[in-house]
PDB file of N, CA and C in Angstrom:
ATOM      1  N   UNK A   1      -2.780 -18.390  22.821  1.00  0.00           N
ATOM      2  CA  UNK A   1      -2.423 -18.734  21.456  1.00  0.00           C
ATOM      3  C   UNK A   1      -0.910 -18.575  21.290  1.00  0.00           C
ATOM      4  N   UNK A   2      -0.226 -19.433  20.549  1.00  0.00           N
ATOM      5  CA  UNK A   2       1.135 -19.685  20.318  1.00  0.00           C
ATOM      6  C   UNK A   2       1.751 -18.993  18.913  1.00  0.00           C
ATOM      7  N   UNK A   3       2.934 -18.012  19.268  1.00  0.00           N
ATOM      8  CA  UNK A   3       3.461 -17.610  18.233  1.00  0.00           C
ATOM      9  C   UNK A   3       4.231 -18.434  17.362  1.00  0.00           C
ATOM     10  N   UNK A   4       4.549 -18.299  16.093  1.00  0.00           N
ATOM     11  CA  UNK A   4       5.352 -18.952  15.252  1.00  0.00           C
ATOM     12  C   UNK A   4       6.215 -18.819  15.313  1.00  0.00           C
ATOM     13  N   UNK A   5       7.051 -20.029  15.501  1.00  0.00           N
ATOM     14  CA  UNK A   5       8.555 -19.695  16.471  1.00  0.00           C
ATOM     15  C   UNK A   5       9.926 -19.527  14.717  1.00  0.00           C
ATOM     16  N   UNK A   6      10.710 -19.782  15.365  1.00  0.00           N
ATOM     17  CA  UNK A   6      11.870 -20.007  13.658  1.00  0.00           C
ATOM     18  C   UNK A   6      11.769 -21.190  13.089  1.00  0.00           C
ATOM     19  N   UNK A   7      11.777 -22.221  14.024  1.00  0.00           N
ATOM     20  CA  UNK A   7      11.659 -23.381  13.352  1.00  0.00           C
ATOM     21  C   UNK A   7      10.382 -23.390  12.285  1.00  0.00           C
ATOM     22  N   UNK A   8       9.203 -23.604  12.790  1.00  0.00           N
ATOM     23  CA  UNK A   8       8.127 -23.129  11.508  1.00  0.00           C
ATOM     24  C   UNK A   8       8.353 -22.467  10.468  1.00  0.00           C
ATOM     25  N   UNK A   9       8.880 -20.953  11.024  1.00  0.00           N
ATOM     26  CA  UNK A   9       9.514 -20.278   9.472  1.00  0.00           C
ATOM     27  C   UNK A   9       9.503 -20.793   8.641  1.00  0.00           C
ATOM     28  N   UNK A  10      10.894 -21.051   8.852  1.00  0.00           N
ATOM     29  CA  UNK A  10      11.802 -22.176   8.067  1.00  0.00           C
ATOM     30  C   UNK A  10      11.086 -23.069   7.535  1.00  0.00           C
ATOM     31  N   UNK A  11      10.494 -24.084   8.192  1.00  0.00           N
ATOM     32  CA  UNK A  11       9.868 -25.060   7.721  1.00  0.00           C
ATOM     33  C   UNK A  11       8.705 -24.726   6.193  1.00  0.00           C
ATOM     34  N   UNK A  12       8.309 -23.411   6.679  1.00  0.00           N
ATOM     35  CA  UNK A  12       6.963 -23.015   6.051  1.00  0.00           C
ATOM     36  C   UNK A  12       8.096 -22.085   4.558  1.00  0.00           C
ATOM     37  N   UNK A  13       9.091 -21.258   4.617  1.00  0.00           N
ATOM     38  CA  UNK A  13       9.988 -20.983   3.860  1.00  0.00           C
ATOM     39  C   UNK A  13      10.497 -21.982   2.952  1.00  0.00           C
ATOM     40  N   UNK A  14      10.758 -23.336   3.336  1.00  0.00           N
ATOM     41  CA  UNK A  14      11.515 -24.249   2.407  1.00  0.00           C
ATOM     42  C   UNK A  14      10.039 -24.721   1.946  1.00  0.00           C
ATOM     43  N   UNK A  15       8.859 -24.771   2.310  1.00  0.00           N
ATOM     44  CA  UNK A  15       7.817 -25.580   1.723  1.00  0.00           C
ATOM     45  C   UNK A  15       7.237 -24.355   0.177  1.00  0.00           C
ATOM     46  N   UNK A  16       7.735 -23.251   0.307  1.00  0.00           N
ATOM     47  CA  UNK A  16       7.411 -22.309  -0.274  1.00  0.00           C
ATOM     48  C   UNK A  16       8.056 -22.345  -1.365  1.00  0.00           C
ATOM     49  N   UNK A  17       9.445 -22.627  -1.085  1.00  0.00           N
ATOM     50  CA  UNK A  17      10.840 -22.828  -1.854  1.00  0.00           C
ATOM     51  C   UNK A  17      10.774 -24.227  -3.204  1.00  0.00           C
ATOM     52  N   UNK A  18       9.934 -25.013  -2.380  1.00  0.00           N
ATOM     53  CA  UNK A  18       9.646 -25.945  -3.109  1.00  0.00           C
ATOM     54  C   UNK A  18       8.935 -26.319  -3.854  1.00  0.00           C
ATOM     55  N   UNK A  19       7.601 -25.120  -3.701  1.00  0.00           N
ATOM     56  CA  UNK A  19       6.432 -25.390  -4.143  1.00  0.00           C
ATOM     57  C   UNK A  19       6.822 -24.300  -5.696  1.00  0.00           C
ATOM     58  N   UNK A  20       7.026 -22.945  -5.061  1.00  0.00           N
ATOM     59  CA  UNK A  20       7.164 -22.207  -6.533  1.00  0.00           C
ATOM     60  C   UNK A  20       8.660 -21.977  -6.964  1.00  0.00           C
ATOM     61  N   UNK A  21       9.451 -22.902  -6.943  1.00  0.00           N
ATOM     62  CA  UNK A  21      10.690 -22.827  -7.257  1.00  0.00           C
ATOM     63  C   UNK A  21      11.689 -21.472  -7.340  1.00  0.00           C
ATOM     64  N   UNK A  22      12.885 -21.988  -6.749  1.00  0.00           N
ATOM     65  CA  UNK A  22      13.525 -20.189  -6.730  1.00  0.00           C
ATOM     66  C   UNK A  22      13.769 -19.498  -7.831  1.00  0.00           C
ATOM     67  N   UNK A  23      13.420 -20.044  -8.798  1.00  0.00           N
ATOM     68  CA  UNK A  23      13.559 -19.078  -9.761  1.00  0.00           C
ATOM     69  C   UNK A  23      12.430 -18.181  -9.973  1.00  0.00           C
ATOM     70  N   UNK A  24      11.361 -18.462  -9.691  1.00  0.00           N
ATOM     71  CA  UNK A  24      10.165 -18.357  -9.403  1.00  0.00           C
ATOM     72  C   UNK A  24       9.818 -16.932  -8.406  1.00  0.00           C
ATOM     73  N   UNK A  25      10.463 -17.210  -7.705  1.00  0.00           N
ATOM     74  CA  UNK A  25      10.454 -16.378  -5.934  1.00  0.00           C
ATOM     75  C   UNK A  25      10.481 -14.650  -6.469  1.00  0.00           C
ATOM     76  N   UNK A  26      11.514 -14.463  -7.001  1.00  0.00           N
ATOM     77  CA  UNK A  26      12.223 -12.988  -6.864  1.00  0.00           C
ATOM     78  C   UNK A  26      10.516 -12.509  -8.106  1.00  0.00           C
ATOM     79  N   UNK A  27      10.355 -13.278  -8.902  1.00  0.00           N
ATOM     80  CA  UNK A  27       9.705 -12.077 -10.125  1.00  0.00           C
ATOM     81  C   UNK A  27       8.248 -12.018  -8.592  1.00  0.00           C
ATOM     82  N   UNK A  28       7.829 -13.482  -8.396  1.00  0.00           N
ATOM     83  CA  UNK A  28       6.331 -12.971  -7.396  1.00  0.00           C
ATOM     84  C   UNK A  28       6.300 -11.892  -6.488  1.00  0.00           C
ATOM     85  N   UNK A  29       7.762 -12.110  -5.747  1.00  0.00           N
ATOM     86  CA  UNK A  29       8.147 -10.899  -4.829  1.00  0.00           C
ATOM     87  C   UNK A  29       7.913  -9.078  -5.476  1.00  0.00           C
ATOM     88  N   UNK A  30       8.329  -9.396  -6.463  1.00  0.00           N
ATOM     89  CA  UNK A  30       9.098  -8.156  -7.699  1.00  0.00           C
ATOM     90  C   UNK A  30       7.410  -7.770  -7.729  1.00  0.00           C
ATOM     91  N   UNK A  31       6.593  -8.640  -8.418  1.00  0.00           N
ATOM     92  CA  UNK A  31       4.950  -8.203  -8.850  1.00  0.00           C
ATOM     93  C   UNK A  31       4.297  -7.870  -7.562  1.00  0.00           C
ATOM     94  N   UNK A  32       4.690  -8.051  -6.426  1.00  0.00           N
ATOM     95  CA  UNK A  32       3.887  -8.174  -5.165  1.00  0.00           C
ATOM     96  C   UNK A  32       4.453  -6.907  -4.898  1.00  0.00           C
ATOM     97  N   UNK A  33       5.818  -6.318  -5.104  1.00  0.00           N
ATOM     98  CA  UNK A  33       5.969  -4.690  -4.756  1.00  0.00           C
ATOM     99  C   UNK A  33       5.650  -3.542  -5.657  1.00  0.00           C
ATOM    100  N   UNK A  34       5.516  -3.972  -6.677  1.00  0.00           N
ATOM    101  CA  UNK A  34       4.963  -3.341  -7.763  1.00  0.00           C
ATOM    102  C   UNK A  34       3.028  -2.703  -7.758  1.00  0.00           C
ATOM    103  N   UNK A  35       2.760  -4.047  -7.062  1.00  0.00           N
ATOM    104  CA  UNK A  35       1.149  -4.091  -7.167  1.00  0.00           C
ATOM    105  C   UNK A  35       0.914  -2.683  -5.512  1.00  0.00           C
ATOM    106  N   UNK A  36       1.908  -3.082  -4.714  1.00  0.00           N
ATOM    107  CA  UNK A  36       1.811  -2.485  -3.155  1.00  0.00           C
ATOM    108  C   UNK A  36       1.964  -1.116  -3.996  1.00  0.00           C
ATOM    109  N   UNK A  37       2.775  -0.626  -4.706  1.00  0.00           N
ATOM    110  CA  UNK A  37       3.854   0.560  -4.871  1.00  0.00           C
ATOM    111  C   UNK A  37       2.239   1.010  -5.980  1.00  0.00           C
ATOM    112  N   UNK A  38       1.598   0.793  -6.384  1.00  0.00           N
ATOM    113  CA  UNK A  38       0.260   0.778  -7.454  1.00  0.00           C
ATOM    114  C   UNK A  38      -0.597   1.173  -6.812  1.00  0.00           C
ATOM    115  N   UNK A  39      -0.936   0.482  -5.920  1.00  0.00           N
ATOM    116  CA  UNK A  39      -2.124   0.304  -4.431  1.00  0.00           C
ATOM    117  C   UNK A  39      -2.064   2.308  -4.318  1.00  0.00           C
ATOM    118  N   UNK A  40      -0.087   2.841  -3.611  1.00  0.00           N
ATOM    119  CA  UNK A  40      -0.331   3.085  -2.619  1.00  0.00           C
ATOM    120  C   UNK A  40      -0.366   4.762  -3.575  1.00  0.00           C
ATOM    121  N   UNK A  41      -0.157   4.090  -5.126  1.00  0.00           N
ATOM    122  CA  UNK A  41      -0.511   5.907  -5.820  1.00  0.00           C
ATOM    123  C   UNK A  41      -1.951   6.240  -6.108  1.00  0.00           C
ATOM    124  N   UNK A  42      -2.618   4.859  -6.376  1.00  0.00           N
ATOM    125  CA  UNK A  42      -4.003   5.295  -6.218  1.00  0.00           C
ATOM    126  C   UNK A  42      -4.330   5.617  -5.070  1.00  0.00           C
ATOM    127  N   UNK A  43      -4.247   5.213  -4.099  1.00  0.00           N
ATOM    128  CA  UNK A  43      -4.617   6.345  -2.699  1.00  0.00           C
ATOM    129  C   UNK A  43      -3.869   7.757  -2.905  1.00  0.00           C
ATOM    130  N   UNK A  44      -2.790   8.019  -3.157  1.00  0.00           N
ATOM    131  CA  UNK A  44      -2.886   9.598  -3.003  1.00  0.00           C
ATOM    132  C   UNK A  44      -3.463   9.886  -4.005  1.00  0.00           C
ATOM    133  N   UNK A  45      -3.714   9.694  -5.514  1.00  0.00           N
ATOM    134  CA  UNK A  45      -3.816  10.303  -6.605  1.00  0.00           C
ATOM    135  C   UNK A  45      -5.285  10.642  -6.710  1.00  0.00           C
ATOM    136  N   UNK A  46      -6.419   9.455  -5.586  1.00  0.00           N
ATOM    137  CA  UNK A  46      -7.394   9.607  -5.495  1.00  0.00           C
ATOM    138  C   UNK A  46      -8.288  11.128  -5.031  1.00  0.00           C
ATOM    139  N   UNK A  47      -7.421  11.760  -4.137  1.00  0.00           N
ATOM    140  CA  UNK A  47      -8.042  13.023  -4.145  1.00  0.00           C
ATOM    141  C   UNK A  47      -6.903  14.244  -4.267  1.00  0.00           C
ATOM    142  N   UNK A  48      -6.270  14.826  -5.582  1.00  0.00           N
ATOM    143  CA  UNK A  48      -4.825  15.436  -5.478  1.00  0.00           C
ATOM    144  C   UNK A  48      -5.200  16.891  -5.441  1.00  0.00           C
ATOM    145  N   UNK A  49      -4.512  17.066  -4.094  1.00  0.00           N
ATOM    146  CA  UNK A  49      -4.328  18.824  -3.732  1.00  0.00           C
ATOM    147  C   UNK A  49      -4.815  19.839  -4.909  1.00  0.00           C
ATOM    148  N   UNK A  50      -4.333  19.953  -6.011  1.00  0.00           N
ATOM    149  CA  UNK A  50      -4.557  20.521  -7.048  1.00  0.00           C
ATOM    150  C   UNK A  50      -6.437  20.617  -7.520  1.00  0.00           C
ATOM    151  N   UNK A  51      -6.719  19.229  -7.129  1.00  0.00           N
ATOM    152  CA  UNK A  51      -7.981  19.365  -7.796  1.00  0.00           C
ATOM    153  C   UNK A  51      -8.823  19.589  -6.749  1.00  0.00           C
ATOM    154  N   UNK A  52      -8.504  19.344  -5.382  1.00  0.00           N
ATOM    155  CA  UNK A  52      -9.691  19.287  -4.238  1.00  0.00           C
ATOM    156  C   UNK A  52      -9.915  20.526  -4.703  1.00  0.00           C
ATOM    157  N   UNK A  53     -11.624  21.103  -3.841  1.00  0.00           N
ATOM    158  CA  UNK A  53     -12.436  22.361  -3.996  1.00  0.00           C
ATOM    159  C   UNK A  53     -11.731  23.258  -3.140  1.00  0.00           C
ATOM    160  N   UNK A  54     -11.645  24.288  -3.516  1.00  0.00           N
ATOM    161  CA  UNK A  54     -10.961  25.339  -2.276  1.00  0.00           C
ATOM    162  C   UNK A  54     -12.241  25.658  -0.968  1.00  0.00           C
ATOM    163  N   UNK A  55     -11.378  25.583   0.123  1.00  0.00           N
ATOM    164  CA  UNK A  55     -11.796  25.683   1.537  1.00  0.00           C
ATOM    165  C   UNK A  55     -11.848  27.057   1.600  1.00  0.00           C
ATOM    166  N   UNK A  56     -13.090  27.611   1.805  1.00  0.00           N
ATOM    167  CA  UNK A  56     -13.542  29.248   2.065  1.00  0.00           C
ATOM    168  C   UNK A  56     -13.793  29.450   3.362  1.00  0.00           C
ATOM    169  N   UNK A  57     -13.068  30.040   3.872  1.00  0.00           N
ATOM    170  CA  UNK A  57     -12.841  30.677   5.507  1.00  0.00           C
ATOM    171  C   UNK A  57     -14.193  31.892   5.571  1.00  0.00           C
ATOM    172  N   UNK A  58     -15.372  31.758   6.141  1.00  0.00           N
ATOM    173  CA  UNK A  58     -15.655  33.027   5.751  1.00  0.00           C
ATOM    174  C   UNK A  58     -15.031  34.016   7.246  1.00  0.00           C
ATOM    175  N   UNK A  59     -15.374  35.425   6.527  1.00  0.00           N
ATOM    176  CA  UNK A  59     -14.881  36.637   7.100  1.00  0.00           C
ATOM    177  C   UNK A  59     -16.071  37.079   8.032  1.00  0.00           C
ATOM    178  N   UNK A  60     -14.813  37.594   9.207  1.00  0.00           N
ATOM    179  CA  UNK A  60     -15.954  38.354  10.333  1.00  0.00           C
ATOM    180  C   UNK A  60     -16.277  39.728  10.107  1.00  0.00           C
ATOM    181  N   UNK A  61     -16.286  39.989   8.877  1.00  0.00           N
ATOM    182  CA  UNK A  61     -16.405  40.995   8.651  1.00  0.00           C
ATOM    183  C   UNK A  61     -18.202  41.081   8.083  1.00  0.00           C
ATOM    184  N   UNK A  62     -18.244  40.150   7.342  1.00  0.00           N
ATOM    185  CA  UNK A  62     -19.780  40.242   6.516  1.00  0.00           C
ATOM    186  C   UNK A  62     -20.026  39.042   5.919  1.00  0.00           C
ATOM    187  N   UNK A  63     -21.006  38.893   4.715  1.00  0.00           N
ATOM    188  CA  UNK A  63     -21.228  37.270   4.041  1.00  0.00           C
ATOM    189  C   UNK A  63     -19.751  37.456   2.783  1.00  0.00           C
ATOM    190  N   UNK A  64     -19.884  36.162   2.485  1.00  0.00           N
ATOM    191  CA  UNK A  64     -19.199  35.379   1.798  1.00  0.00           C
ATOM    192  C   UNK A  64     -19.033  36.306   0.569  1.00  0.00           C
ATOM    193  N   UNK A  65     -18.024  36.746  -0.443  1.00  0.00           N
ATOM    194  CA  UNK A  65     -18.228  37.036  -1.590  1.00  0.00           C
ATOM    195  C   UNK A  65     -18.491  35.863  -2.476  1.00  0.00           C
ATOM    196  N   UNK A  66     -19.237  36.135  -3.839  1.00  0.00           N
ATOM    197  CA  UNK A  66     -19.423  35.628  -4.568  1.00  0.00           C
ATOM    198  C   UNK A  66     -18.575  36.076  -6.253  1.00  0.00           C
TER     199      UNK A  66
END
């Protein structure tokens, strides 16, 4: 299978250029890092240090306190 060389790029870049106009370009770009930068706080925020359950080591000494 054949990689996409520069020429394609390009080709596939100006067809892009043309289709959603450059004025166009920067806000889709802008919403497309916004949405990534969104994505990547719901993954941490999904389980936050603060709230996980505390991890109980038990002791070799005897059972668990309660």
């Amino acid at each position: 299978m054949e990689t996409i060389g520069p020429w394609e790029l390009l080709i596939i870049v100006v067809a892009i250029g043309l289709l959603f106009g450059a004025n166009r370009l920067p806000q889709m770009a802008r919403n497309l890092g916004e949405g990534i930068r969104e994505f990547r706080n719901a993954l941490h925020d999904e389980n936050p240090p603060d709230t996980a359950p505390p991890t109980h080591k038990p002791s070799a000494d005897g059972p668990p306190e309660r």
